[in-house]
Protein backbone atom coordinates (compact mmCIF):
# COMPACT_ATOMS: atom_id res chain seq x y z
CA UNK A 1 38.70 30.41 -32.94
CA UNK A 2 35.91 32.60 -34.05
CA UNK A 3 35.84 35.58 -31.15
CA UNK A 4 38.30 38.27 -32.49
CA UNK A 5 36.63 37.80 -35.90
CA UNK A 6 33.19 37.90 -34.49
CA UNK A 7 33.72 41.11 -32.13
CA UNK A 8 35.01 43.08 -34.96
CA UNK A 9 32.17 42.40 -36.94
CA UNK A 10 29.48 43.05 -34.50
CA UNK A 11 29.14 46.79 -34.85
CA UNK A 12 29.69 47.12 -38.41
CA UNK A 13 27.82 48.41 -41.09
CA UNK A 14 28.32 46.12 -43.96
CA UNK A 15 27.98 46.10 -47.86
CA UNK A 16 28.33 42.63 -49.91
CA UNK A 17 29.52 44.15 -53.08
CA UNK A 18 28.67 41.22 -55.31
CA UNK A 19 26.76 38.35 -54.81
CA UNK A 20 28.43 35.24 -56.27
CA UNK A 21 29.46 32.46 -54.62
CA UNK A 22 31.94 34.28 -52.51
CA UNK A 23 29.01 37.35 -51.58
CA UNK A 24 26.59 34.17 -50.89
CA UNK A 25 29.53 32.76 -48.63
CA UNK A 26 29.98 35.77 -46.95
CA UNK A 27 26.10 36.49 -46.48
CA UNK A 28 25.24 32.96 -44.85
CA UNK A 29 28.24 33.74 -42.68
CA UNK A 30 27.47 36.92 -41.29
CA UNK A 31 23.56 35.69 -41.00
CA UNK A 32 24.55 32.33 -39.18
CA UNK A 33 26.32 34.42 -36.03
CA UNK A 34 24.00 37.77 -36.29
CA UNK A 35 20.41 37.13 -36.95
CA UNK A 36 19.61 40.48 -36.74
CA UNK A 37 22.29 42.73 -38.61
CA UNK A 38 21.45 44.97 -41.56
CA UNK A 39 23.14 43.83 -44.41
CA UNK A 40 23.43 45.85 -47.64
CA UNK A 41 23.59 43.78 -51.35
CA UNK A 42 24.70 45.38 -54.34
CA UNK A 43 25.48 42.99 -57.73
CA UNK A 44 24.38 43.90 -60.76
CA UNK A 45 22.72 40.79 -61.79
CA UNK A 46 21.10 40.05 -58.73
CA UNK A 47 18.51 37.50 -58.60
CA UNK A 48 15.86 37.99 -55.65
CA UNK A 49 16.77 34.55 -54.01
CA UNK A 50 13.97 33.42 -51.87
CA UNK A 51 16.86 33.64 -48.22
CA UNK A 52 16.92 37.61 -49.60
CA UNK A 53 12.72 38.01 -49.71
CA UNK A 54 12.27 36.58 -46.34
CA UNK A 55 15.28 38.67 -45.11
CA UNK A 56 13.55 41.70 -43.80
CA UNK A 57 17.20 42.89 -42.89
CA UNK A 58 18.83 42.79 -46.18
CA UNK A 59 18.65 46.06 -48.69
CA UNK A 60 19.42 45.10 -51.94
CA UNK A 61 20.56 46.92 -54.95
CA UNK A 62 21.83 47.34 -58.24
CA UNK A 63 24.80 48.45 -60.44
CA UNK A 64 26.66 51.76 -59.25
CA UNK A 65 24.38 52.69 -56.47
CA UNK A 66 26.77 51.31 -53.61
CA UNK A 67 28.56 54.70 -54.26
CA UNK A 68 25.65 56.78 -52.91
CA UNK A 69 25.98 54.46 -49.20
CA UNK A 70 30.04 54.39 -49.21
CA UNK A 71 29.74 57.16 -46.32
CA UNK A 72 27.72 54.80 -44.17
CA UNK A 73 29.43 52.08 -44.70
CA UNK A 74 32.42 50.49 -42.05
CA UNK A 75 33.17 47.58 -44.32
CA UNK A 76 32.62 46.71 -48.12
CA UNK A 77 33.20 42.92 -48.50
CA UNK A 78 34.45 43.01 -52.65
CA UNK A 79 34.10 40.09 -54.64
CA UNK A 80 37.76 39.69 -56.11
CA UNK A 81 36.35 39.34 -59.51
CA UNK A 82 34.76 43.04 -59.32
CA UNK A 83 36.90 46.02 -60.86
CA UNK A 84 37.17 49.46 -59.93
CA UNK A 85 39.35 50.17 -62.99
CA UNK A 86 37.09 52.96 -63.65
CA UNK A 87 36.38 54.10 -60.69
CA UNK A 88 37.27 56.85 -57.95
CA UNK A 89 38.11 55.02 -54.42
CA UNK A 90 39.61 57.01 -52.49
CA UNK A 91 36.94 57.65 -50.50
CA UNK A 92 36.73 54.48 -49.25
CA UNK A 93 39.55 52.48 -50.05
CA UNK A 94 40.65 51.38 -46.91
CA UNK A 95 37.30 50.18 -46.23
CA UNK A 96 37.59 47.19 -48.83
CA UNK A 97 38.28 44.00 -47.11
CA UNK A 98 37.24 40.47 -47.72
CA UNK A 99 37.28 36.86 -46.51
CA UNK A 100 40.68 35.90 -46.72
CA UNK A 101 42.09 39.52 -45.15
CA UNK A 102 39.97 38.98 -42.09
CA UNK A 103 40.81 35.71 -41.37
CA UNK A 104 44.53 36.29 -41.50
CA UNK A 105 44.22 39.32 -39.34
CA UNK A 106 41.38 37.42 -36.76
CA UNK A 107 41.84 34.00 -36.70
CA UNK A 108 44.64 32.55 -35.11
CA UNK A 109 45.95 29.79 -38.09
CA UNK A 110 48.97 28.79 -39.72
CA UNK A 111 48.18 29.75 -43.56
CA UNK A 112 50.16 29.24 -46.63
CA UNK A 113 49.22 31.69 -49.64
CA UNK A 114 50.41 30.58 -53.49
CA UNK A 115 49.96 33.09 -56.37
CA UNK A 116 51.30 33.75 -60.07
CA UNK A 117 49.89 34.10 -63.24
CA UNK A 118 50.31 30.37 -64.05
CA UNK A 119 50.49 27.63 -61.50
CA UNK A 120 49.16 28.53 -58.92
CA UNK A 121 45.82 25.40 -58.84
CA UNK A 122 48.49 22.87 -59.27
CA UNK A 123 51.03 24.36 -56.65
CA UNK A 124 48.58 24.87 -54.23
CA UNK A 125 46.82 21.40 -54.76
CA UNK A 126 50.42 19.74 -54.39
CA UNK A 127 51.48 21.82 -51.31
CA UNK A 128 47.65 20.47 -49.72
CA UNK A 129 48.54 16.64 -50.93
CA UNK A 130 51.98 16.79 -49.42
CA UNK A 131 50.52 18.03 -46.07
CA UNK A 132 47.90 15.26 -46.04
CA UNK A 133 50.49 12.65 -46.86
CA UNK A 134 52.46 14.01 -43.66
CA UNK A 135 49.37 13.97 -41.70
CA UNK A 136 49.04 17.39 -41.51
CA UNK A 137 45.28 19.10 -40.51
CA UNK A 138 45.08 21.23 -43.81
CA UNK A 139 42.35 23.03 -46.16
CA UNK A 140 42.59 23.65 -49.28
CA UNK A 141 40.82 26.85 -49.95
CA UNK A 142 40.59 30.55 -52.27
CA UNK A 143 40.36 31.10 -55.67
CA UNK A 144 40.82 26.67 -56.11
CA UNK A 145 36.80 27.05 -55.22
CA UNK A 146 36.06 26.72 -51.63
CA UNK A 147 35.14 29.99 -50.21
CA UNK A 148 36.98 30.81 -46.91
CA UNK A 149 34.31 31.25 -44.41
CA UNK A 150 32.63 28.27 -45.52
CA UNK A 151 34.85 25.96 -43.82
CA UNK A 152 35.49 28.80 -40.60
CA UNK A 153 33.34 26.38 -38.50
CA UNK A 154 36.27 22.97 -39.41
CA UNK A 155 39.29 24.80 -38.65
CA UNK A 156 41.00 24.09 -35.43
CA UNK A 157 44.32 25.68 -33.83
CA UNK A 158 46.43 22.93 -35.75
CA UNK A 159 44.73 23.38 -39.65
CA UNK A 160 47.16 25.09 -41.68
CA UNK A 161 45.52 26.82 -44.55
CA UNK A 162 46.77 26.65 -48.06
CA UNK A 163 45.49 29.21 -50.26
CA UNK A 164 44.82 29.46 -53.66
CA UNK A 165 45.36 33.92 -54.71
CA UNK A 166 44.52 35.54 -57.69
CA UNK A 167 45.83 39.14 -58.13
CA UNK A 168 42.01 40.11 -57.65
CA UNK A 169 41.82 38.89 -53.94
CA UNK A 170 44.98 40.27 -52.94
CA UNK A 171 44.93 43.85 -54.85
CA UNK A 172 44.03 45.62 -51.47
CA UNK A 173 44.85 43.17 -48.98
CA UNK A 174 46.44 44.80 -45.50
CA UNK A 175 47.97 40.97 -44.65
CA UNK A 176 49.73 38.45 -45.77
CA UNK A 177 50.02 35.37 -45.09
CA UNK A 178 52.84 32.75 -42.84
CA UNK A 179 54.33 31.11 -46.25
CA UNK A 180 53.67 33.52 -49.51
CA UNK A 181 54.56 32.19 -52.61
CA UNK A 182 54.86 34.02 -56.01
CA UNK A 183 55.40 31.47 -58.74
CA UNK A 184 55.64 33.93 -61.81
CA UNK A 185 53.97 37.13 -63.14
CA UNK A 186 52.89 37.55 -66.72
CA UNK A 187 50.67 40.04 -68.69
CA UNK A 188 47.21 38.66 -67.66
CA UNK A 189 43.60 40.50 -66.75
CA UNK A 190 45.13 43.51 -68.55
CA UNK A 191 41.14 44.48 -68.25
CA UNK A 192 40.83 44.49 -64.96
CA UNK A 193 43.47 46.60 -63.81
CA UNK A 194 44.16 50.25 -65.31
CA UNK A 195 47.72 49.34 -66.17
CA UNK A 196 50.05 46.24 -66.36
CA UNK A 197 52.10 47.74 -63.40
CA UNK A 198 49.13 47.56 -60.99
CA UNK A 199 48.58 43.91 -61.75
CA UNK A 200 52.00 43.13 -60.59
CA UNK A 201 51.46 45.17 -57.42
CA UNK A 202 48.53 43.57 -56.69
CA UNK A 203 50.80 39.78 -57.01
CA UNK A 204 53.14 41.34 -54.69
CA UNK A 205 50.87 42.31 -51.85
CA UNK A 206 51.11 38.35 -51.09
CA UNK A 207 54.80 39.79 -49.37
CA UNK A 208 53.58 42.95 -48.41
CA UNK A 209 52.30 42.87 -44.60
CA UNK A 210 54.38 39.75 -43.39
CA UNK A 211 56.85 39.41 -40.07
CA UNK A 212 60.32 38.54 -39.87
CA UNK A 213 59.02 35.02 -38.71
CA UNK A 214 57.17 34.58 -42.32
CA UNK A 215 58.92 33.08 -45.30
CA UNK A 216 58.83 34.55 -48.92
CA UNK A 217 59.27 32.09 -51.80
CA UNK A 218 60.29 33.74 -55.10
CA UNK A 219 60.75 32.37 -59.18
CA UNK A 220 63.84 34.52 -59.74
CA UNK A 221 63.94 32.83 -63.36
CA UNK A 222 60.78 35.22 -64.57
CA UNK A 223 62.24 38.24 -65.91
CA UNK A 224 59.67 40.33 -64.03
CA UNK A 225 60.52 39.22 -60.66
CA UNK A 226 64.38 39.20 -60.91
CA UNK A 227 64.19 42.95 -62.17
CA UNK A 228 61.85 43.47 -59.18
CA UNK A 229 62.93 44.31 -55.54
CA UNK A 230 61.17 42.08 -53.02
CA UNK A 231 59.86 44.65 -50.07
CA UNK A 232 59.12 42.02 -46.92
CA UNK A 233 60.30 41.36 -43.78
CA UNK A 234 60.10 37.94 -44.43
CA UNK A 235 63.27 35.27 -44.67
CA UNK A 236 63.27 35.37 -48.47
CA UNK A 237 63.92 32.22 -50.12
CA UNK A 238 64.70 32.66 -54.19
CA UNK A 239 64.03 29.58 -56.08
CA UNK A 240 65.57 28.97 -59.56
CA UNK A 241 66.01 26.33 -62.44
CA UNK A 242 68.88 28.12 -64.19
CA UNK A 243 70.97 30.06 -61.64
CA UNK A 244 72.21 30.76 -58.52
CA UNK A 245 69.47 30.83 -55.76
CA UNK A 246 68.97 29.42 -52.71
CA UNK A 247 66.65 26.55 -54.16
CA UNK A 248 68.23 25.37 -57.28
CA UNK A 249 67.79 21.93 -59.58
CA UNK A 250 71.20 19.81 -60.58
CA UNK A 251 71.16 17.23 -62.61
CA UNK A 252 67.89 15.14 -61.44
CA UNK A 253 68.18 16.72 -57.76
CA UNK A 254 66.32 19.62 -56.19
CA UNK A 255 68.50 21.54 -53.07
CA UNK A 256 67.55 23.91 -50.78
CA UNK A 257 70.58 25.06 -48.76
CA UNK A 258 72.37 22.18 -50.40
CA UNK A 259 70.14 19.79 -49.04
CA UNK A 260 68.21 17.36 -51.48
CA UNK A 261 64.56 17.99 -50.52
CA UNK A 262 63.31 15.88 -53.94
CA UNK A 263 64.39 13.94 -56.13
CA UNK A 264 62.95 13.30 -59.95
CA UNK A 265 63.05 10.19 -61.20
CA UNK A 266 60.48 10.39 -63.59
CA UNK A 267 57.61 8.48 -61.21
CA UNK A 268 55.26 11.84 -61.07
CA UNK A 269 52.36 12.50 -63.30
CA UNK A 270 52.71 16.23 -63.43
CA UNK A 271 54.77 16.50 -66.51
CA UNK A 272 56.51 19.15 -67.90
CA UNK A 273 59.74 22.03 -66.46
CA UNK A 274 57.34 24.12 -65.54
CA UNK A 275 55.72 21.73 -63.17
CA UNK A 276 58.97 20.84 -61.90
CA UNK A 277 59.39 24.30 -60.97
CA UNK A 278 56.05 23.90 -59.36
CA UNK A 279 57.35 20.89 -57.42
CA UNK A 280 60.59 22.96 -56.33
CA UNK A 281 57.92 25.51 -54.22
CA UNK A 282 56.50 22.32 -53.15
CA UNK A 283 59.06 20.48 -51.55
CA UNK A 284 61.02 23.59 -50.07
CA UNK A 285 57.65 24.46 -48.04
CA UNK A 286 57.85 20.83 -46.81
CA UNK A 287 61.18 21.35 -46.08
CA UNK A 288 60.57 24.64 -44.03
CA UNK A 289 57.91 22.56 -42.35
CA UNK A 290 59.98 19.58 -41.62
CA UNK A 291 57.69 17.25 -43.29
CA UNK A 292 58.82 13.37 -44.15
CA UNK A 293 61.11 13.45 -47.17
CA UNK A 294 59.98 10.09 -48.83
CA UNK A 295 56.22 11.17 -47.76
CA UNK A 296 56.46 14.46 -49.63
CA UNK A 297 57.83 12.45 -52.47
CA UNK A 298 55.20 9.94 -52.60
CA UNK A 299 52.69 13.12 -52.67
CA UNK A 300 54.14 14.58 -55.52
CA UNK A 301 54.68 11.42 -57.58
CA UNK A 302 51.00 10.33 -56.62
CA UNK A 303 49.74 14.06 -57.73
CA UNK A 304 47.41 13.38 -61.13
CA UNK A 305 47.03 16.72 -63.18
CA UNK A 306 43.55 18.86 -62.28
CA UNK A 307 41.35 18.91 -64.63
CA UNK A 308 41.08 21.21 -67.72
CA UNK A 309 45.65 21.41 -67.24
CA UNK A 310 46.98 19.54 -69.94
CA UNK A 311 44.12 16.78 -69.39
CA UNK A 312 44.47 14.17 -71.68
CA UNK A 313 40.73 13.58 -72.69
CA UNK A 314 41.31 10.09 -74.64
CA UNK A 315 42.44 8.39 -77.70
CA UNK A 316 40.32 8.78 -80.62
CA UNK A 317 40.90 7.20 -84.11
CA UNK A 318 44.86 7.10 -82.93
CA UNK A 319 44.68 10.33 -82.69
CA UNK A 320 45.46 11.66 -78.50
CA UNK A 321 43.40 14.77 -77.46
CA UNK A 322 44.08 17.13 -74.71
CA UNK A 323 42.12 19.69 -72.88
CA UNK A 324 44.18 22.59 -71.73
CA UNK A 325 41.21 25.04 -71.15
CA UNK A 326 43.16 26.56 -68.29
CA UNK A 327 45.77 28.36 -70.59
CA UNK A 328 45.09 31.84 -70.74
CA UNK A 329 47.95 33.72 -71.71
CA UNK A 330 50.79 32.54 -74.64
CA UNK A 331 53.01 30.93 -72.09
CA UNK A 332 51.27 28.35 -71.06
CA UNK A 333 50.18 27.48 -74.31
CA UNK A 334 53.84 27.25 -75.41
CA UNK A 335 54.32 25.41 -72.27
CA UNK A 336 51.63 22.98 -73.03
CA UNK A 337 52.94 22.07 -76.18
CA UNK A 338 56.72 21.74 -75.06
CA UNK A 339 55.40 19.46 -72.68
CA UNK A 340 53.45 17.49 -75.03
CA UNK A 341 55.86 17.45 -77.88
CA UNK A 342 53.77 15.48 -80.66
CA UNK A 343 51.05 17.96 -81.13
CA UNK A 344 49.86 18.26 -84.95
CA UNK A 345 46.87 20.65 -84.01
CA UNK A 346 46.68 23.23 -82.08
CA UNK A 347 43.23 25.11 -81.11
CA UNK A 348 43.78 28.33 -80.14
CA UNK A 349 42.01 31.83 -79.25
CA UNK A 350 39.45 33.67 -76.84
CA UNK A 351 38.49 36.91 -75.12
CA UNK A 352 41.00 39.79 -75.76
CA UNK A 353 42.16 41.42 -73.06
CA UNK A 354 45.02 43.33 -74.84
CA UNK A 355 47.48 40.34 -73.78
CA UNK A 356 50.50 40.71 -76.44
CA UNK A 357 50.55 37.28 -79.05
CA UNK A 358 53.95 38.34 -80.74
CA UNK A 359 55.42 35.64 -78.47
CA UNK A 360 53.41 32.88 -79.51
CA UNK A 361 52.94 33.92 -82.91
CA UNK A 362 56.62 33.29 -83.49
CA UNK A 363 57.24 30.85 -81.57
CA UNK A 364 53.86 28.94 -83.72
CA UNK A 365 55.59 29.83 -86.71
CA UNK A 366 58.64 28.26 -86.46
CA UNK A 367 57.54 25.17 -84.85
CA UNK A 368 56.17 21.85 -86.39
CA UNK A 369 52.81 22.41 -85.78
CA UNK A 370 50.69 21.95 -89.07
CA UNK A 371 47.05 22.57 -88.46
CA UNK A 372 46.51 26.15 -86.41
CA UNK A 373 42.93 26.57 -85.68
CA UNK A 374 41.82 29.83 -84.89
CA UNK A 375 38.56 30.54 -82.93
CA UNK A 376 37.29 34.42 -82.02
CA UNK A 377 38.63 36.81 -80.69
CA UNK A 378 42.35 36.43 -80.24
CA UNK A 379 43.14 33.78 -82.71
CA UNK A 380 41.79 36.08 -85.99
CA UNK A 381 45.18 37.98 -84.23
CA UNK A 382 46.91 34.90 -84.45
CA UNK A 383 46.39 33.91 -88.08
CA UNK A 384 47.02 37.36 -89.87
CA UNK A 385 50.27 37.25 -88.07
CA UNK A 386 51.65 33.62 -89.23
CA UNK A 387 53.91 33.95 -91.89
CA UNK A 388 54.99 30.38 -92.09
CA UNK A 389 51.74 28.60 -91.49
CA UNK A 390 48.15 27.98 -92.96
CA UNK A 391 45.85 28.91 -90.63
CA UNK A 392 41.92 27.66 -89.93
CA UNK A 393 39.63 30.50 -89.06
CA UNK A 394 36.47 29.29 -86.95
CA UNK A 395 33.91 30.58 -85.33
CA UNK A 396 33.17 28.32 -82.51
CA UNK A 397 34.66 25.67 -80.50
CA UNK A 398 32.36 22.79 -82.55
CA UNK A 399 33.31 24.22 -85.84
CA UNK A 400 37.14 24.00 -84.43
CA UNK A 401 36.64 20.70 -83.21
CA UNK A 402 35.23 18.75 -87.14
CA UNK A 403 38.31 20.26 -88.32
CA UNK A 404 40.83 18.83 -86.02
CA UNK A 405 39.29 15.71 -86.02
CA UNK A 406 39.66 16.14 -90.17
CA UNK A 407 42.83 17.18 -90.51
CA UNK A 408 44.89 15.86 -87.51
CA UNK A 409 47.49 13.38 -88.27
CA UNK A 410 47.06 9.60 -86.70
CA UNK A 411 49.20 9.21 -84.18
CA UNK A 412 50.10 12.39 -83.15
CA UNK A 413 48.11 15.35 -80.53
CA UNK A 414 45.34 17.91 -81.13
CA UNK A 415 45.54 20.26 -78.42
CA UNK A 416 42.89 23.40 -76.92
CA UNK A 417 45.35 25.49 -75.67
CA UNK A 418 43.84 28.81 -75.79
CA UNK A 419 45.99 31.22 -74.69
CA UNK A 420 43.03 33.64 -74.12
CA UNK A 421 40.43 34.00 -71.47
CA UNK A 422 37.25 32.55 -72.22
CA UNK A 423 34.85 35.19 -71.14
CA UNK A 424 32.74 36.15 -73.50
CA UNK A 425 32.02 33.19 -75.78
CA UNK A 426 31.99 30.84 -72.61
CA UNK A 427 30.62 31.06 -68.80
CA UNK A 428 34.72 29.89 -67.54
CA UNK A 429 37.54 27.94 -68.81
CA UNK A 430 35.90 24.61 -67.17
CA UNK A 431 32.61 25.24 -69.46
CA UNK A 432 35.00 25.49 -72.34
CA UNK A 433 37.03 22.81 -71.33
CA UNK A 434 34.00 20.59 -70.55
CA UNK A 435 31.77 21.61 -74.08
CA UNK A 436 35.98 20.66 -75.68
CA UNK A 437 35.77 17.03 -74.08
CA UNK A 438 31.80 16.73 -74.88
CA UNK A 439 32.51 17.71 -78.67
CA UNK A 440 35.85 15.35 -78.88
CA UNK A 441 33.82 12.32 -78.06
CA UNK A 442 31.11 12.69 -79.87
């Protein structure tokens, strides 16, 4: 399985350009099959783990100074979450690679990529569950968590990979994957990349490099991707809820080709349109695939949400609080509470990233919402823009949390839907979600 990937490596002069739990991945890797090999280790907060002391083969260093070795270099393994917004790469562009491009281009496996700007943890996860169900050999692996090479040594010539991509692993991928899937694109991580334009070329390098053998699977209901031309060689399947497409929804039914591939009868725990549209990626793959019918079904009805995604944390003085930590831009949040329906409070706001709130500004204003609570940095944007509502201005998540528990109605929702990232005031969206549950219990 191993021997293209390893003989390509052998000779190379390599950089780990970041050394978080992907870097660390890739590190123990490359150590495990060459004992020997100078490695180079540049993150800017790097800790001198005892593995790097002993490793008389490993320079290390900090911040910018990579750029004085690019020249040396053959390969620069980037952490996806590093930018080079502000920086020249010409020089070395094509020498970025990472984890997931090597494997696709070295290891002979069947892989199934999912990205979009919402979605894509719960699409993926469901996509793994239905393959499981059909006794499939799968891993579930990417951005959900798992780094790739960590599992290299499990995967056989029947595992089919299902991969979890974020824009930032695929930016300057040269491969794609068997099955690439492109749920949505919003404005997101409007920090990371030097203009919204490059974010979405970064979600479409998922269709890029396939073959005519590959299939592309497309949301032709987001009004970014149906003004978009798809560029693959791949059969291109478009899947919609509203319209004409070669995967639509009637009625209760989903078809693909007119072929009912699921049926929703109001048996799965994934709630919400939105999630059905996840579900209609879901069961087309299986249907590409050939998988069981009623055992795809019975994986998607089974499916319970992931945590911190609409995660209903418990009942509390009749009053039912959910943890939607995940939600970082407006549309989820105004998915979340369309969803939901009965929500009374709404705790909102994060990190700004220059994401625009007009949407969800409005669409707060003229809803039934009473009790809008506002935390840093986003959510200050929030309340001097209602014109309809009273607004609670916080300054933390526990200050957010007395009031809701104050002012929310019995019987009725308080929801953390943030709609903002929560870098910043909070390590991720789980440690927010987690310090939300911790507070609501108290």
């Amino acid at each position: 399985m191993l021997e293209k990937l390893l003989k390509y490596l052998k000779d190379k002069n390599i950089l780990i350009l970041g050394f978080g739990i992907e870097g660390k991945s890739t590190y123990s890797f490359i150590r495990k099959h060459f004992p020997e090999k100078e490695i180079m280790i540049c993150d800017m907060n790097l800790n001198y783990e005892s593995e790097l002391l002993q490793d008389k083969f490993v320079k290390c260093i900090h911040n910018d100074e990579y750029l004085n070795y690019t020249d040396k270099i053959d390969l620069i393994f980037k952490t996806p979450g590093i930018s080079f917004k502000d920086i020249d790469i010409s020089g070395f562009k094509q020498k970025i690679t990472s984890q997931l491009e090597l494997i696709l281009e070295y290891v002979d496996i069947f892989s199934i990529g999912v990205t979009g700007t919402k979605g894509k943890s719960t699409t993926s996860s469901l996509i793994y569950s239905a393959l499981k169900e059909n006794g499939k050999n799968a891993m579930l692996l990417g951005n959900i968590g798992v780094p790739i090479f960590d599992k290299l040594d499990e995967m056989s010539k029947d595992t089919i990979l299902v991969l979890e991509l974020s824009s930032h692993a695929l930016q300057y991928i040269k491969k794609s994957p068997n099955i690439a899937v492109l749920l949505n694109v919003f404005e997101e991580h409007l920090d990371h990349y030097k203009s919204y334009e490059e974010y979405i070329e970064a979600k479409y390098n998922i269709f890029k490099h396939q073959k005519e053998t590959d299939y592309a699977l497309y949301n032709i209901d987001n009004e970014v991707i149906s003004k978009r031309n798809l560029d693959t060689k791949a059969q291109k399947i478009s899947v919609s809820m509203q319209g004409k497409a070669d995967v639509t929804i009637k009625e209760n039914k989903i078809y693909y080709k007119d072929k009912v591939i699921y049926v929703d009868d109001e048996k799965r725990h994934v709630l919400g349109n939105h999630n059905l549209n996840n579900i209609m990626f879901v069961a087309t793959i299986c249907a590409v695939l050939s998988l069981d019918f009623e055992l795809t079904k019975k994986a998607i009805d089974e499916f319970m949400p992931l945590e911190h995604r609409m995660e209903f944390v418990g009942k509390f003085n009749d009053i039912q609080y959910y943890n939607d930590s995940i939600a970082t831009i407006p549309q989820s949040t105004i998915s979340a509470i369309e969803t939901l329906k009965n929500v009374n409070t709404l705790i909102v706001g994060g990190k700004d990233r220059g994401v625009d709130q007009s949407e969800l500004i409005n669409y707060l204003d003229n809803s039934s919402i009473e009790n809008i609570i506002c935390l840093p940095k986003t959510g200050e944007y929030i309340a001097e823009g209602l014109k309809n509502k009273n607004a609670y201005l916080v300054e933390n998540l526990n200050q957010a949390v007395k009031i809701a528990k104050e002012k929310t109605k019995k019987g009725t929702i308080c929801l953390l839907s943030p709609a903002a990232s929560s870098y910043g005031y909070f390590k991720n969206f789980q440690e927010r979600g987690n310090i939300f549950k911790s507070l609501v219990k108290e």
